[in-house]
C-alpha atoms as a PDB file:
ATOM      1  CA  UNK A   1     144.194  59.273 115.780  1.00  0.00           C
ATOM      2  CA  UNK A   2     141.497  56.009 115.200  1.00  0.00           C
ATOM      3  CA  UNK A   3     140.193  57.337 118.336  1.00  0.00           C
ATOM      4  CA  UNK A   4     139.395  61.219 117.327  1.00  0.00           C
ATOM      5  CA  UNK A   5     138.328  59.863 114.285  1.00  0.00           C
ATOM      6  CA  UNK A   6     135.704  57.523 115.861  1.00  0.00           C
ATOM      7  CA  UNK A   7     134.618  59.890 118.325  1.00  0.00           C
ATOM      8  CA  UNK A   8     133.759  62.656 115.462  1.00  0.00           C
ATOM      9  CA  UNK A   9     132.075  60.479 113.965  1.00  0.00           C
ATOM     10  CA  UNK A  10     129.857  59.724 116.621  1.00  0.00           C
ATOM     11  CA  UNK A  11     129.538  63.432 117.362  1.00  0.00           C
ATOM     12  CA  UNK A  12     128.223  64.175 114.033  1.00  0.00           C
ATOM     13  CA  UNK A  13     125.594  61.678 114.117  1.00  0.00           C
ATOM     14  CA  UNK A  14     124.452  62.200 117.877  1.00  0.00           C
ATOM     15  CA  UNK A  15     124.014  65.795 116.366  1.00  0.00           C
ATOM     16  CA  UNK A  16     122.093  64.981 113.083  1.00  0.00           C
ATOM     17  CA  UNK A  17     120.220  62.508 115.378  1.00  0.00           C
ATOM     18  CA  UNK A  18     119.213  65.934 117.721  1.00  0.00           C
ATOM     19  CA  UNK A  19     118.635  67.594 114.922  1.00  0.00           C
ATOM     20  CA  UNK A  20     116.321  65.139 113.216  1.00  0.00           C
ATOM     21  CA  UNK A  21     114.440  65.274 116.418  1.00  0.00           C
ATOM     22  CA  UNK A  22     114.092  69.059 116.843  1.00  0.00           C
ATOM     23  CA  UNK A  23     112.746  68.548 113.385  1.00  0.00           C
ATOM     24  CA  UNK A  24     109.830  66.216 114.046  1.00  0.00           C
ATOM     25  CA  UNK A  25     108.595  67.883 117.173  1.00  0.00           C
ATOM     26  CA  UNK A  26     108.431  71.153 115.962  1.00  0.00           C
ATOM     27  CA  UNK A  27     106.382  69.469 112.690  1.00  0.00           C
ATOM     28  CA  UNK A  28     103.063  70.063 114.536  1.00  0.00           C
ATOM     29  CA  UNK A  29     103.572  74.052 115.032  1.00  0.00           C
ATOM     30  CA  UNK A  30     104.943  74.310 111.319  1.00  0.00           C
ATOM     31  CA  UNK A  31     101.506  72.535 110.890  1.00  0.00           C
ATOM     32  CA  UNK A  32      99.435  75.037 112.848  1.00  0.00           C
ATOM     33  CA  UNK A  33     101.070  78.068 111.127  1.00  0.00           C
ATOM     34  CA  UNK A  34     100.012  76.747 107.889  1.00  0.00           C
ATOM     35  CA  UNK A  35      96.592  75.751 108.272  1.00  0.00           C
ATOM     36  CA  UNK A  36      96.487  79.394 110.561  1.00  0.00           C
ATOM     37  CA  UNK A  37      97.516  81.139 107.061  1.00  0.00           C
ATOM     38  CA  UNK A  38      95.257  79.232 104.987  1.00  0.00           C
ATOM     39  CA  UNK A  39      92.111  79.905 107.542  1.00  0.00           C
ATOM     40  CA  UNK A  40      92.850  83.465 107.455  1.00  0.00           C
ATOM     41  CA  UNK A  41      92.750  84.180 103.780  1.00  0.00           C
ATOM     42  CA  UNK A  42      89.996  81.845 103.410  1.00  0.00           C
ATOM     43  CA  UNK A  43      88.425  84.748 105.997  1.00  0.00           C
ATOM     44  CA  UNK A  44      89.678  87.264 104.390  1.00  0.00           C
ATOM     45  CA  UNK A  45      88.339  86.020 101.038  1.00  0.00           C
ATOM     46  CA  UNK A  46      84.776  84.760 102.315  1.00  0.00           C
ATOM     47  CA  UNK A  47      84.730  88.151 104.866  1.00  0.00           C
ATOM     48  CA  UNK A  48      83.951  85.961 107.946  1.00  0.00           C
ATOM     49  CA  UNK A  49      81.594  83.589 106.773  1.00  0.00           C
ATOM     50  CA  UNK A  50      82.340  79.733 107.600  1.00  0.00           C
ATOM     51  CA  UNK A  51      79.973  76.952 107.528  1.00  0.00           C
ATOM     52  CA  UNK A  52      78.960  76.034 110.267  1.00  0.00           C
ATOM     53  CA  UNK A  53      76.442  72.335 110.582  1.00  0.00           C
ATOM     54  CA  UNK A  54      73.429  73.558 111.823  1.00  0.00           C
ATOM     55  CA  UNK A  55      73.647  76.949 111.111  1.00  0.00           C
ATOM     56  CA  UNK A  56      74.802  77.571 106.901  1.00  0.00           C
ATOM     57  CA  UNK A  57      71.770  78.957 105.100  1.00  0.00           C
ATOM     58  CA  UNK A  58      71.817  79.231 101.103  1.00  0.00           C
ATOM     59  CA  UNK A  59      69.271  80.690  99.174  1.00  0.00           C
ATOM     60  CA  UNK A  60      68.452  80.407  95.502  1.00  0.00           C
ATOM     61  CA  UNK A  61      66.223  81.642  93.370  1.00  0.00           C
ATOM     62  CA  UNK A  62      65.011  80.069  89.322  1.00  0.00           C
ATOM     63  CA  UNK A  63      62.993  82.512  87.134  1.00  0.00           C
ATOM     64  CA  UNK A  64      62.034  80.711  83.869  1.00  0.00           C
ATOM     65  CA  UNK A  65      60.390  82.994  81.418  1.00  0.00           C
ATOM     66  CA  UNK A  66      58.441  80.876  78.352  1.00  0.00           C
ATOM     67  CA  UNK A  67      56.685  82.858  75.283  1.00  0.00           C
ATOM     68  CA  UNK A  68      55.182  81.337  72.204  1.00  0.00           C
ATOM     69  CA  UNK A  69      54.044  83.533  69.382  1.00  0.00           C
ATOM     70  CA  UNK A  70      50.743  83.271  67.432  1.00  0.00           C
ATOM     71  CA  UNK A  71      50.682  81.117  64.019  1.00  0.00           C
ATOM     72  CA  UNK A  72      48.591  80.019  61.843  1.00  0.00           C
ATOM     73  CA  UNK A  73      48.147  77.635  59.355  1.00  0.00           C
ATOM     74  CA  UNK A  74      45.733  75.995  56.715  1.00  0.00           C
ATOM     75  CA  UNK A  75      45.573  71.972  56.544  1.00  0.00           C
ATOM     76  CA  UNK A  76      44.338  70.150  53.644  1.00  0.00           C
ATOM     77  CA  UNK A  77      42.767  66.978  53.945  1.00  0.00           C
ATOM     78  CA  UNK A  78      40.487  64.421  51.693  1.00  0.00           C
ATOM     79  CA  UNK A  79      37.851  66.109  53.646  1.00  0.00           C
ATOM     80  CA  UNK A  80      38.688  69.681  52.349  1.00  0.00           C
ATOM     81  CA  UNK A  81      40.218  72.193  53.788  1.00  0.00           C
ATOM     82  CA  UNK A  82      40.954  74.175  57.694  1.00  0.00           C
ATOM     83  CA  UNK A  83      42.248  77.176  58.868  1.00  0.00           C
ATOM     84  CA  UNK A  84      43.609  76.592  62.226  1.00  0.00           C
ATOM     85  CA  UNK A  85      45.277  79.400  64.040  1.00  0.00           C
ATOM     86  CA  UNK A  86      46.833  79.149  67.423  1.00  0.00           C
ATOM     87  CA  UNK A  87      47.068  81.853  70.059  1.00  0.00           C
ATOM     88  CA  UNK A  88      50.754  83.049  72.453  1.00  0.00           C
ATOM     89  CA  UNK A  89      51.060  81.330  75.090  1.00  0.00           C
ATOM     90  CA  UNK A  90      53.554  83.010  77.917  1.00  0.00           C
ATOM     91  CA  UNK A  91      53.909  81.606  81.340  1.00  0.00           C
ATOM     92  CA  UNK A  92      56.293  83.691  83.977  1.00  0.00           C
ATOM     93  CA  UNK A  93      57.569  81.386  86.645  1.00  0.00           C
ATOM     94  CA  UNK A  94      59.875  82.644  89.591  1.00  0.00           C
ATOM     95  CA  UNK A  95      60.812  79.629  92.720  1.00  0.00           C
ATOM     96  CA  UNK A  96      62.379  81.197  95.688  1.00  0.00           C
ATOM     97  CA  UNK A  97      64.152  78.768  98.248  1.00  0.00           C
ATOM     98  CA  UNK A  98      65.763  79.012 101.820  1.00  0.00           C
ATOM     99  CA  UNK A  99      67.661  75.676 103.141  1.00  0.00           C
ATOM    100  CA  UNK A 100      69.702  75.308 106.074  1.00  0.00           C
ATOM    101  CA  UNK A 101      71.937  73.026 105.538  1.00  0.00           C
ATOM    102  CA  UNK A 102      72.468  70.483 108.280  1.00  0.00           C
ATOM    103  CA  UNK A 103      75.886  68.074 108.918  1.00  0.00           C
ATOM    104  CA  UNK A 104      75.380  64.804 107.736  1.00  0.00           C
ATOM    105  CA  UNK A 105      73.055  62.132 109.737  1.00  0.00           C
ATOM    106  CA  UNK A 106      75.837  59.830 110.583  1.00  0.00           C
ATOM    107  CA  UNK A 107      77.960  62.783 112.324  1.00  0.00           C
ATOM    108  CA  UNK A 108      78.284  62.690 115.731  1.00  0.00           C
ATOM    109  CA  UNK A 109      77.843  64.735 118.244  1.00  0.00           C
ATOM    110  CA  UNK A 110      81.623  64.840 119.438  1.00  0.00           C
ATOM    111  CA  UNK A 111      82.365  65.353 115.455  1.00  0.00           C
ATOM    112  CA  UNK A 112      79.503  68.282 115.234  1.00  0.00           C
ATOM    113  CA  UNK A 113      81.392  69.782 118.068  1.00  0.00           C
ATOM    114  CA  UNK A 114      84.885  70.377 116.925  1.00  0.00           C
END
């Protein structure tokens, strides 16, 4: 009875052992299949676009827009007294830019390729 008893025991964990195995070399392709889900709705969210070192363009544009209305004033002094007046002032200012954005200097060419 000792015996059958010992040798189910050993049976159980010579299968949890198999199991535990199975487990850990099928971890990579549960890996894969993840990061293949998360690439695809990053896809399907960005329609296609990626970055890619080398090739990733963005483009930005600043329009700054300054007015200053007319005013005028009189200042009194111990010397009498002035009527200054000052005149608008608008400036219209619009920066356009293209930059391709490159991978980083200390990047390899090995890394660059992957």
């Amino acid at each position: 009875m000792k015996k059958n008893k010992a040798q189910s025991t050993l049976e159980y964990a010579v299968l949890i052992i198999v199991i535990a195995a199975a487990l850990l070399a099928m971890q990579a392709y549960f890996k894969r299949g993840i990061q293949g889900r998360a690439r695809s709705s990053a896809d399907e969210i960005s329609g296609g676009l990626m970055y890619a070192p080398g090739e990733t363009t963005a483009q930005s544009t600043v329009t700054r827009s300054i007015t200053e209305g007319a005013r005028s004033y009189t200042e009194t002094t111990d010397s009498g007294e002035k009527n200054i007046s000052e005149n608008t002032f608008e400036m219209n200012q619009q920066t356009s830019r293209q930059d391709t954005i490159a991978p980083p200097a200390d990047m390899t060419e090995s890394e660059s390729d992957e």
